[in-house]
C-alpha atoms as a PDB file:
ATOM      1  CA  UNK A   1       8.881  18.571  -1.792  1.00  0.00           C
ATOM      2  CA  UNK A   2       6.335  19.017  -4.520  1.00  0.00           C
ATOM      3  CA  UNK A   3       3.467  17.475  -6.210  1.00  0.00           C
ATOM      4  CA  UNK A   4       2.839  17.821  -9.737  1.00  0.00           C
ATOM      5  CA  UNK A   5       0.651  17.011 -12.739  1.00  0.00           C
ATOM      6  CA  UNK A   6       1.779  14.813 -15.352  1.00  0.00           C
ATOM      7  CA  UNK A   7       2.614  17.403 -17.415  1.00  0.00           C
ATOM      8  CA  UNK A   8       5.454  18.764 -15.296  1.00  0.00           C
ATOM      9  CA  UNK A   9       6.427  15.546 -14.223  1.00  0.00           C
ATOM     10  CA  UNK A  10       7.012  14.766 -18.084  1.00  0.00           C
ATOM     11  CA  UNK A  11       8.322  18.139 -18.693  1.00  0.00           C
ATOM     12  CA  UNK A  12      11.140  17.653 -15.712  1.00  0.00           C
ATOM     13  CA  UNK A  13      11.891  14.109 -16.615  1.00  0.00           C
ATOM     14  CA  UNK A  14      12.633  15.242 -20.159  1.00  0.00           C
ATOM     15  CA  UNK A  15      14.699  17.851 -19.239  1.00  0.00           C
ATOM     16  CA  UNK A  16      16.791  16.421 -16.573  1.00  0.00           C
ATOM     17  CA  UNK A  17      17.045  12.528 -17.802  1.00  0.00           C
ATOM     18  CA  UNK A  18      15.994  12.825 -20.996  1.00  0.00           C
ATOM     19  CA  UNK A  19      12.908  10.387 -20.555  1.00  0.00           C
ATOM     20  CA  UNK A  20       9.698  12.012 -22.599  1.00  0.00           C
ATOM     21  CA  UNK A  21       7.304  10.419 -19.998  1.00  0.00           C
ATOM     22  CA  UNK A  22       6.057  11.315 -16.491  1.00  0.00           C
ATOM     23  CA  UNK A  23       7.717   9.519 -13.579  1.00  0.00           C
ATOM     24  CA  UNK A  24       6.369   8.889 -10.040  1.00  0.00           C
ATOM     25  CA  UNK A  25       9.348  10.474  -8.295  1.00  0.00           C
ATOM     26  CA  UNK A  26      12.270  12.931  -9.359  1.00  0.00           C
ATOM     27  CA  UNK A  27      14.850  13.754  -7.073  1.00  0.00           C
ATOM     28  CA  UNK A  28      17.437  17.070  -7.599  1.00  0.00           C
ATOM     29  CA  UNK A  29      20.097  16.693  -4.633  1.00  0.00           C
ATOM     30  CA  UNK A  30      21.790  20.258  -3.907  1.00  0.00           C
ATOM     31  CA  UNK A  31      23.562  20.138  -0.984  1.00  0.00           C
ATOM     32  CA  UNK A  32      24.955  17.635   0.715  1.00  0.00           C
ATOM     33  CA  UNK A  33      21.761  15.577   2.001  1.00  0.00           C
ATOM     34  CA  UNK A  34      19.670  18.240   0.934  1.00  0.00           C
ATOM     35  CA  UNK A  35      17.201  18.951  -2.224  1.00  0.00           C
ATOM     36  CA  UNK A  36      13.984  18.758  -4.026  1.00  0.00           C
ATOM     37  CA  UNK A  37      11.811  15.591  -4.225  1.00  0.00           C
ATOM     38  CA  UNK A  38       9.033  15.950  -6.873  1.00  0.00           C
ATOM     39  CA  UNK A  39       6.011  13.627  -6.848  1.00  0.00           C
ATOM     40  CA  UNK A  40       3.962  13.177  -9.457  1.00  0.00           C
ATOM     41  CA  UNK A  41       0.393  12.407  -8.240  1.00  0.00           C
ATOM     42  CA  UNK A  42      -1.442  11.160 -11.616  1.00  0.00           C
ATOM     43  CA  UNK A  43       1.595   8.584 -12.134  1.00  0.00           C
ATOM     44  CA  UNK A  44       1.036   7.806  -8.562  1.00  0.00           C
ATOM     45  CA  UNK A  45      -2.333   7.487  -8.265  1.00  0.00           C
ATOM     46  CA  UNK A  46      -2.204   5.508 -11.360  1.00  0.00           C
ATOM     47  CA  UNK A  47       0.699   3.006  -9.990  1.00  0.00           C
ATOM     48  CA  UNK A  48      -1.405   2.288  -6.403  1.00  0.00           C
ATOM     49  CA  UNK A  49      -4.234   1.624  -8.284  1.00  0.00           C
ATOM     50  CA  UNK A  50      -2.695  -0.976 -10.818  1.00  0.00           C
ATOM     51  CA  UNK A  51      -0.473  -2.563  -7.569  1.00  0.00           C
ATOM     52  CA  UNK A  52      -3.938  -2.823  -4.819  1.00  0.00           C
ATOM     53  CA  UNK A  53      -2.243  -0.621  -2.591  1.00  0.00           C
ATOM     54  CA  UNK A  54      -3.542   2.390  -0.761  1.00  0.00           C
ATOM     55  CA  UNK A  55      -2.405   5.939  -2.264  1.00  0.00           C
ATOM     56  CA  UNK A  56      -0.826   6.815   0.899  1.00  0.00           C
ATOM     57  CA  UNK A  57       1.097   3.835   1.182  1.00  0.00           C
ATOM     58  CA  UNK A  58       2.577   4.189  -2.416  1.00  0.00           C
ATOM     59  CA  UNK A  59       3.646   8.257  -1.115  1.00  0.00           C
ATOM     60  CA  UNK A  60       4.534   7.282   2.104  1.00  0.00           C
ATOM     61  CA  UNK A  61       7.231   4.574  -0.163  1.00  0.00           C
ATOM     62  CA  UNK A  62       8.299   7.425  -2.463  1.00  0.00           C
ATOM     63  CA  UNK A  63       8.754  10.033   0.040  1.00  0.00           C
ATOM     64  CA  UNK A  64      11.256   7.380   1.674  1.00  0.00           C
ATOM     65  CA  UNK A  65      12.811   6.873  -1.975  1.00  0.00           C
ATOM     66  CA  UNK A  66      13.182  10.300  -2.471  1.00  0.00           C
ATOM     67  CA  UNK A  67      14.999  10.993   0.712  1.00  0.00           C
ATOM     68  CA  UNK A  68      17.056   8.055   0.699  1.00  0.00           C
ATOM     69  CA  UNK A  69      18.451   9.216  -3.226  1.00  0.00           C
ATOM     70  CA  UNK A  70      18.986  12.610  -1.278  1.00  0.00           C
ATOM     71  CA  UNK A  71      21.271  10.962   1.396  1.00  0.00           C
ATOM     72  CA  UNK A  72      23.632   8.825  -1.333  1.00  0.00           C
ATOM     73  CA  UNK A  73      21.420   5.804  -2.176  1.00  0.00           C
ATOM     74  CA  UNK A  74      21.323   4.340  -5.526  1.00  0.00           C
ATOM     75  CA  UNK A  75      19.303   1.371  -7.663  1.00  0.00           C
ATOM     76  CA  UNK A  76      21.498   1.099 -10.300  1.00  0.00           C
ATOM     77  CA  UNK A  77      23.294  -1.533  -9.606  1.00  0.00           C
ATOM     78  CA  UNK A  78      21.647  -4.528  -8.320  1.00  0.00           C
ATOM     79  CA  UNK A  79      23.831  -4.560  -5.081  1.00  0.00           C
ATOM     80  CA  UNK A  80      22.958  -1.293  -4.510  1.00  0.00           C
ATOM     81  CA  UNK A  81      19.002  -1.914  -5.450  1.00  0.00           C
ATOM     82  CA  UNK A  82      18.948  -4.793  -2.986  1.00  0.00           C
ATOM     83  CA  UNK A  83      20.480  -2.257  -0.450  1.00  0.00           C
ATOM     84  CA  UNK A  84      18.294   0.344  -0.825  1.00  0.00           C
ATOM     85  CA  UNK A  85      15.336  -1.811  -1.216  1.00  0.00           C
ATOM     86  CA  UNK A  86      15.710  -3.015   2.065  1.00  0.00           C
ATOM     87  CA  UNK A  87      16.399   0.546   3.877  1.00  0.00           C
ATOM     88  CA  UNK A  88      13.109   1.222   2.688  1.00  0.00           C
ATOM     89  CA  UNK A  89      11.516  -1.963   3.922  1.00  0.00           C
ATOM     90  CA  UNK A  90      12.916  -1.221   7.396  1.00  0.00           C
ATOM     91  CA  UNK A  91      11.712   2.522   7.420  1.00  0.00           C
ATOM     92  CA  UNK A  92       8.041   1.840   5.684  1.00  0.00           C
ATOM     93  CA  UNK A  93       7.920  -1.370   8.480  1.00  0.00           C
ATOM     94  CA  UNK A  94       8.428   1.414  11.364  1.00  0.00           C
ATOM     95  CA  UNK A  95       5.545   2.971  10.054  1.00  0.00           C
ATOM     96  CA  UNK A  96       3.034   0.291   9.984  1.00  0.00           C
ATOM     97  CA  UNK A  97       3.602   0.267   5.835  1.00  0.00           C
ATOM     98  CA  UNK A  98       3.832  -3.113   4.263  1.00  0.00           C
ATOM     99  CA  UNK A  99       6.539  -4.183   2.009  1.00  0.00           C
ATOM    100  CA  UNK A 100       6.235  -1.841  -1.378  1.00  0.00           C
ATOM    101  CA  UNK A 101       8.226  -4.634  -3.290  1.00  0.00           C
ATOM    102  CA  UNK A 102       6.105  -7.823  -2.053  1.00  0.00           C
ATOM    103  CA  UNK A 103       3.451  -8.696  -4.346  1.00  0.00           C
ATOM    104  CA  UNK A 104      -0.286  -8.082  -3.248  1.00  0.00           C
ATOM    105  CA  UNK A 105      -2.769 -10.315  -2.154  1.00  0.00           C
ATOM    106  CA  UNK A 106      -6.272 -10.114  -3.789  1.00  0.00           C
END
């Protein structure tokens, strides 16, 4: 796992889905269940900020993301959104984290 600056995070997402922008989280499966999760913090910092959440909530949700793309997961279909969605809604519950996809209260 790695944090980067926007820079790299635009530099990787260019390079590896050809999106000239920084994203909050990359993930490079290698082996099996294994690989790299990069986080980008200024994307992230950015995102908590705009959605009234806590920074550490948003990485605790995209540290879960990350490792559930690592063990087969996908949100490209809606089915399979909807699916992982809620895997993530289980695990973030477990640890005390609200829902990432509910809308905030201000």
């Amino acid at each position: 796992m790695r944090i980067v600056g926007e820079r790299e995070g635009r530099r990787l997402n260019r390079t590896y889905r050809r999106k000239n922008r920084a994203t909050n989280v990359l993930t490079f499966p290698y082996d099996g269940m294994r690989g790299d999760i990069v986080l980008c913090h200024p994307v992230i910092r950015r995102e908590a900020r705009a959605q009234g959440k806590s920074i550490a909530a948003h990485y605790a949700h995209l540290v879960v993301h990350g490792c559930l793309h690592l063990r087969g997961y996908d949100h490209e279909k809606t089915r399979d959104a909807a699916r992982m969605e809620a895997r993530e809604i289980a695990i973030l519950r477990r640890g005390g984290i609200h829902n990432p996809y509910a809308p905030t209260v201000e």
